[in-house]
N, C-alpha and C. Protein backbone atom coordinates (compact mmCIF):
# COMPACT_ATOMS: atom_id res chain seq x y z
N UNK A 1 15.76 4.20 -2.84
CA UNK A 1 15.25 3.19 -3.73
C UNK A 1 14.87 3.85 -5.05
N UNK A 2 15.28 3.38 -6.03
CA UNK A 2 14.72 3.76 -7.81
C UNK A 2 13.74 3.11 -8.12
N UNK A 3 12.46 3.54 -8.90
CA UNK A 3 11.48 3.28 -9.09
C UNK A 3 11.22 2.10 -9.45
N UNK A 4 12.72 1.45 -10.49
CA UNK A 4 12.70 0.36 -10.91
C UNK A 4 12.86 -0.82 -9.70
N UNK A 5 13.13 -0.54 -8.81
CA UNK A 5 13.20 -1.64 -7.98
C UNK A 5 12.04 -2.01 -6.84
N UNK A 6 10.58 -0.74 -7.31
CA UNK A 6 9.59 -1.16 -6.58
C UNK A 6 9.00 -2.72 -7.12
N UNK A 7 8.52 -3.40 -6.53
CA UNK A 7 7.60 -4.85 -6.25
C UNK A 7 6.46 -4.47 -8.07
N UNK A 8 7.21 -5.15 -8.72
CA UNK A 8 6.37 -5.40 -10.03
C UNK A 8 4.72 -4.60 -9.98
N UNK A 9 4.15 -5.49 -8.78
CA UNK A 9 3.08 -4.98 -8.84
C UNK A 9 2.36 -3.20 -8.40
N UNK A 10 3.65 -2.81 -8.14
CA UNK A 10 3.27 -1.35 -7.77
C UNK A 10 3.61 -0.57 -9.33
N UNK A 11 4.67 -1.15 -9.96
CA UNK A 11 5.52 -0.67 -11.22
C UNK A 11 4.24 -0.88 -12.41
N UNK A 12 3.62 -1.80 -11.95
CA UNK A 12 2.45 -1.65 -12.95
C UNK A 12 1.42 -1.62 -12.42
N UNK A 13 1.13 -0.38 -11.56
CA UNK A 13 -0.20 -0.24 -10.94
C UNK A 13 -1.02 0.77 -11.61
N UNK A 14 -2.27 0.62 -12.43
CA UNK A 14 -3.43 1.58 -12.63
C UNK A 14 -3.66 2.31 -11.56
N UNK A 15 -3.20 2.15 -10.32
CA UNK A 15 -3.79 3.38 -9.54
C UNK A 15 -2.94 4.34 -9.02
N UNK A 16 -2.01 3.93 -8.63
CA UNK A 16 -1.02 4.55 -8.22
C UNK A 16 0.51 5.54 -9.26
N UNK A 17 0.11 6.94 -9.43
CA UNK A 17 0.90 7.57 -10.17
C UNK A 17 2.44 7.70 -10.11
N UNK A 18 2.81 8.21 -10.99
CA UNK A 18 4.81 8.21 -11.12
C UNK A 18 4.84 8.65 -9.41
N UNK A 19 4.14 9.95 -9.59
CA UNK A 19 4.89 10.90 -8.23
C UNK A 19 4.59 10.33 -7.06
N UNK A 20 3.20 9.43 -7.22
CA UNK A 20 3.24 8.56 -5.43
C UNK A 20 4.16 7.45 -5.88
N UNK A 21 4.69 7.25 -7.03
CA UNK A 21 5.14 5.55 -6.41
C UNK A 21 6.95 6.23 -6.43
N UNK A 22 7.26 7.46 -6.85
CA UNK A 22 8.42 8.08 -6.40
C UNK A 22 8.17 8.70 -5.00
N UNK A 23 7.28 8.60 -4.46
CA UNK A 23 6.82 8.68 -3.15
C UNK A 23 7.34 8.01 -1.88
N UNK A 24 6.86 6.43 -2.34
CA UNK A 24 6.90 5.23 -1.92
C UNK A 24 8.98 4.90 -2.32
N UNK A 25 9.40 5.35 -3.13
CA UNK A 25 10.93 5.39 -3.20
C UNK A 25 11.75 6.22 -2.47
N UNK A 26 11.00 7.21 -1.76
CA UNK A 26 11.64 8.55 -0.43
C UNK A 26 12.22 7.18 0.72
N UNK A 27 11.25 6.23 1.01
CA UNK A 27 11.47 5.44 2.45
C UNK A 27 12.87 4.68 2.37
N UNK A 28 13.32 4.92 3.54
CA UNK A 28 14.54 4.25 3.77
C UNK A 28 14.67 2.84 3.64
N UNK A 29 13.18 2.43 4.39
CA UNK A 29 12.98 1.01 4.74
C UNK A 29 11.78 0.59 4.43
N UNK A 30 11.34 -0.80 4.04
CA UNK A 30 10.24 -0.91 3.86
C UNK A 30 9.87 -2.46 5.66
N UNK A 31 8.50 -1.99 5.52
CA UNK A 31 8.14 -2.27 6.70
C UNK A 31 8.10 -4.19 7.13
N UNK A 32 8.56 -4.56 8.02
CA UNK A 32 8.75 -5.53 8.59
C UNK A 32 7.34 -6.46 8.64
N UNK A 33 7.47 -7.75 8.43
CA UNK A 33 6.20 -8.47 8.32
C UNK A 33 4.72 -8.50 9.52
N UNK A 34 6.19 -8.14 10.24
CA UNK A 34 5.37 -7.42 11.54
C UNK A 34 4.31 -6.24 11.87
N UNK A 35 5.17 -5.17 11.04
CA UNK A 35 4.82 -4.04 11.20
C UNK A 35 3.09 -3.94 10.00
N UNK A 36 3.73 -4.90 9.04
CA UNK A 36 2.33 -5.07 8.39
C UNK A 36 1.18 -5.36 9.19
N UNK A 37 1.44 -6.95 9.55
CA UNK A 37 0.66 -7.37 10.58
C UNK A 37 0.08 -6.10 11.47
N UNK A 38 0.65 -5.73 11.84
CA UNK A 38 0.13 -4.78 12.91
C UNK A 38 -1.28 -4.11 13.10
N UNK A 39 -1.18 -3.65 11.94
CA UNK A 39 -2.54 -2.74 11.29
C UNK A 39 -3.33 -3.61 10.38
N UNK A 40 -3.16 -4.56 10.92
CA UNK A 40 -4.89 -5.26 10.20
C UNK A 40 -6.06 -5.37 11.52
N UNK A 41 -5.50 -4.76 12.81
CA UNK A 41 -6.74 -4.30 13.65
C UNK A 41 -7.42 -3.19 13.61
N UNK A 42 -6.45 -2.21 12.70
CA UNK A 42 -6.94 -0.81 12.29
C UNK A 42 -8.54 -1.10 12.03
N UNK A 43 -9.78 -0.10 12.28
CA UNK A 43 -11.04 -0.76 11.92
C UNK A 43 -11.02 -0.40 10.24
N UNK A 44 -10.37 0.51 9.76
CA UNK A 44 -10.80 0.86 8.58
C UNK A 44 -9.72 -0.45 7.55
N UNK A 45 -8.51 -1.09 7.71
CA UNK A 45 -8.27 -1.77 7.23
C UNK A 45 -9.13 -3.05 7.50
N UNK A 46 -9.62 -3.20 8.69
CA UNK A 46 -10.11 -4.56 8.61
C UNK A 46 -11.94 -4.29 7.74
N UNK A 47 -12.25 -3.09 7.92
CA UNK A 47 -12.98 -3.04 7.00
C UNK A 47 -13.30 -3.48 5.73
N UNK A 48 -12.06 -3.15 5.26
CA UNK A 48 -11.58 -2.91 3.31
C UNK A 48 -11.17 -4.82 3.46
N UNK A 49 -10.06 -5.11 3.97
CA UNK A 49 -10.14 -6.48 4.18
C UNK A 49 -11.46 -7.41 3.96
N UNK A 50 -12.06 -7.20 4.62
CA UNK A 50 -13.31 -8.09 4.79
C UNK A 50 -14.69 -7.64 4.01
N UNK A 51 -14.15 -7.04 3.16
CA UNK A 51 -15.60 -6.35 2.04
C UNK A 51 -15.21 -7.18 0.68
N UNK A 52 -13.43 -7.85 1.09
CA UNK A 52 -13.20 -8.08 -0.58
C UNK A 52 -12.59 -9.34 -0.39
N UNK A 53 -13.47 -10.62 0.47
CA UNK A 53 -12.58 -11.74 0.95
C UNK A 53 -13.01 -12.35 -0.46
N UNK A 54 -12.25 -13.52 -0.82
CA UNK A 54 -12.31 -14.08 -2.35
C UNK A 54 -12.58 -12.83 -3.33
N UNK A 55 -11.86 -12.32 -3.32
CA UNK A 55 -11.82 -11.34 -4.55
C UNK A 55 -10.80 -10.35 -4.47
N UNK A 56 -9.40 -11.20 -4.72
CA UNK A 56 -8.29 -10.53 -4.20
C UNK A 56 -8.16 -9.28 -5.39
N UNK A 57 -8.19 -9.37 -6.40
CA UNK A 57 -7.96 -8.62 -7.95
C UNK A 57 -8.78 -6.99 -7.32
N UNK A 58 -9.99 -7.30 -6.89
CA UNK A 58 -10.69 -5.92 -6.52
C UNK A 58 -10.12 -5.64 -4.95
N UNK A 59 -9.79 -6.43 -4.26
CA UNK A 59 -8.63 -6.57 -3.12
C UNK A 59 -7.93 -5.41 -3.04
N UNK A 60 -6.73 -5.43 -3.98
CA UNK A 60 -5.64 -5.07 -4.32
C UNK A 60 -5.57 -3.79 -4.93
N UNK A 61 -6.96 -3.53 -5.52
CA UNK A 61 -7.23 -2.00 -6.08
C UNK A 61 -7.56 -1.17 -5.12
N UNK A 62 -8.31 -1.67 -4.12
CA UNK A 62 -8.68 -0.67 -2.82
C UNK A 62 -7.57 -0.54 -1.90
N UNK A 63 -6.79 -1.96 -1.93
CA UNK A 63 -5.27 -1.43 -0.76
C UNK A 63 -4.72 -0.32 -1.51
N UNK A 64 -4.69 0.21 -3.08
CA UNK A 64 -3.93 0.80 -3.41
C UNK A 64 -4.54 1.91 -3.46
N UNK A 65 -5.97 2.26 -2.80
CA UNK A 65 -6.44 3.69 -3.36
C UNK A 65 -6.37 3.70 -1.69
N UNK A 66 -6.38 2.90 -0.97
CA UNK A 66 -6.30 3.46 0.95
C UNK A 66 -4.87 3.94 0.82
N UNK A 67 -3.91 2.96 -0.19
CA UNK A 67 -2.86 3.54 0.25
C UNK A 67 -2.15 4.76 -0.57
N UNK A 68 -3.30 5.19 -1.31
CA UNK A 68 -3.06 7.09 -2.17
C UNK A 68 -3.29 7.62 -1.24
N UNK A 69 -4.46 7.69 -0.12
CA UNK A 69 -4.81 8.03 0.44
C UNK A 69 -3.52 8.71 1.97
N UNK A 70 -2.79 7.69 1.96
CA UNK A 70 -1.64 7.88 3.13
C UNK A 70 -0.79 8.60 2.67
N UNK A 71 -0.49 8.45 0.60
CA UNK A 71 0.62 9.04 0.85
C UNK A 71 0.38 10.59 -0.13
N UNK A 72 -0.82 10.99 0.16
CA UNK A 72 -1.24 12.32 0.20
C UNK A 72 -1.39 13.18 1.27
N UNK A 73 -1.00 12.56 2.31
CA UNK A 73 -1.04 13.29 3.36
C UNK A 73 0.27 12.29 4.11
N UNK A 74 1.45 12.19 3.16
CA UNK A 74 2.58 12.22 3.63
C UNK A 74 3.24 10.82 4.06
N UNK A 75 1.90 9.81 4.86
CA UNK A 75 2.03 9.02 5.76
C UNK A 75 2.86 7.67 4.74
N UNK A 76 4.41 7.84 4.14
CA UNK A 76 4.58 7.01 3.61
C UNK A 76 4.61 5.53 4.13
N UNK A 77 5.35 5.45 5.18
CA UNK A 77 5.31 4.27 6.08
C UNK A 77 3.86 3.23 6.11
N UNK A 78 3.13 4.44 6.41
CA UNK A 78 1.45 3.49 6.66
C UNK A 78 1.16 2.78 4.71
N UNK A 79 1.76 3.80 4.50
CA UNK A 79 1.30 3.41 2.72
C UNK A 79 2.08 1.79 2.42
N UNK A 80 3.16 2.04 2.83
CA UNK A 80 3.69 0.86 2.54
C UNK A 80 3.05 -0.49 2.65
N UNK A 81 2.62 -0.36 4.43
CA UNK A 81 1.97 -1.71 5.08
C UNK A 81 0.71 -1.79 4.25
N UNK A 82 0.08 -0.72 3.87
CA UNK A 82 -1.41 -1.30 3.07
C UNK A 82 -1.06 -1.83 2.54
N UNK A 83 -0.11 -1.29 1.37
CA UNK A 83 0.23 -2.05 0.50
C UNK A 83 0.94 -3.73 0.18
N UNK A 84 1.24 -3.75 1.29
CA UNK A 84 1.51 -5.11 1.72
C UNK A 84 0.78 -6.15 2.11
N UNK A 85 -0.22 -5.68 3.12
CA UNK A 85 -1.41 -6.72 3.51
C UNK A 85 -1.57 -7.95 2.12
């Protein structure tokens, strides 16, 4: 995948740098609606979830710093699904 064809909102993300979101362009596949689903029992996602209900804008800044967080220690896959929730 080329950078240009990440989801608008990653292409203009304040949090997320060139080299993680050429990061997030290594994956073959991006994850199934399912696979999102999956990990919203995680406790630390349902954490972050439920600290920012009606307030998607500050929402969306913490999925993206949980999901620096994954892909500094590689875990691109998991990065993806945060980023999806």
């Amino acid at each position: 995948m080329h950078i240009n064809e990440l989801p608008t909102f990653l292409r203009s993300s304040q949090v997320l740098t060139m080299d993680e979101l050429a990061l997030l362009c290594e994956s073959e596949r991006l994850p199934t609606d399912e696979e999102v689903e999956s990990i919203r029992d995680h406790t630390d996602i349902q954490d972050l979830l439920n600290a920012f209900l009606g307030d998607d804008s500050t929402k969306e800044i913490h999925l993206q710093l949980k999901a620096k967080e994954y892909l500094k220690i590689r875990e691109i896959d998991m990065a993806w699904k945060v980023l999806f929730l």
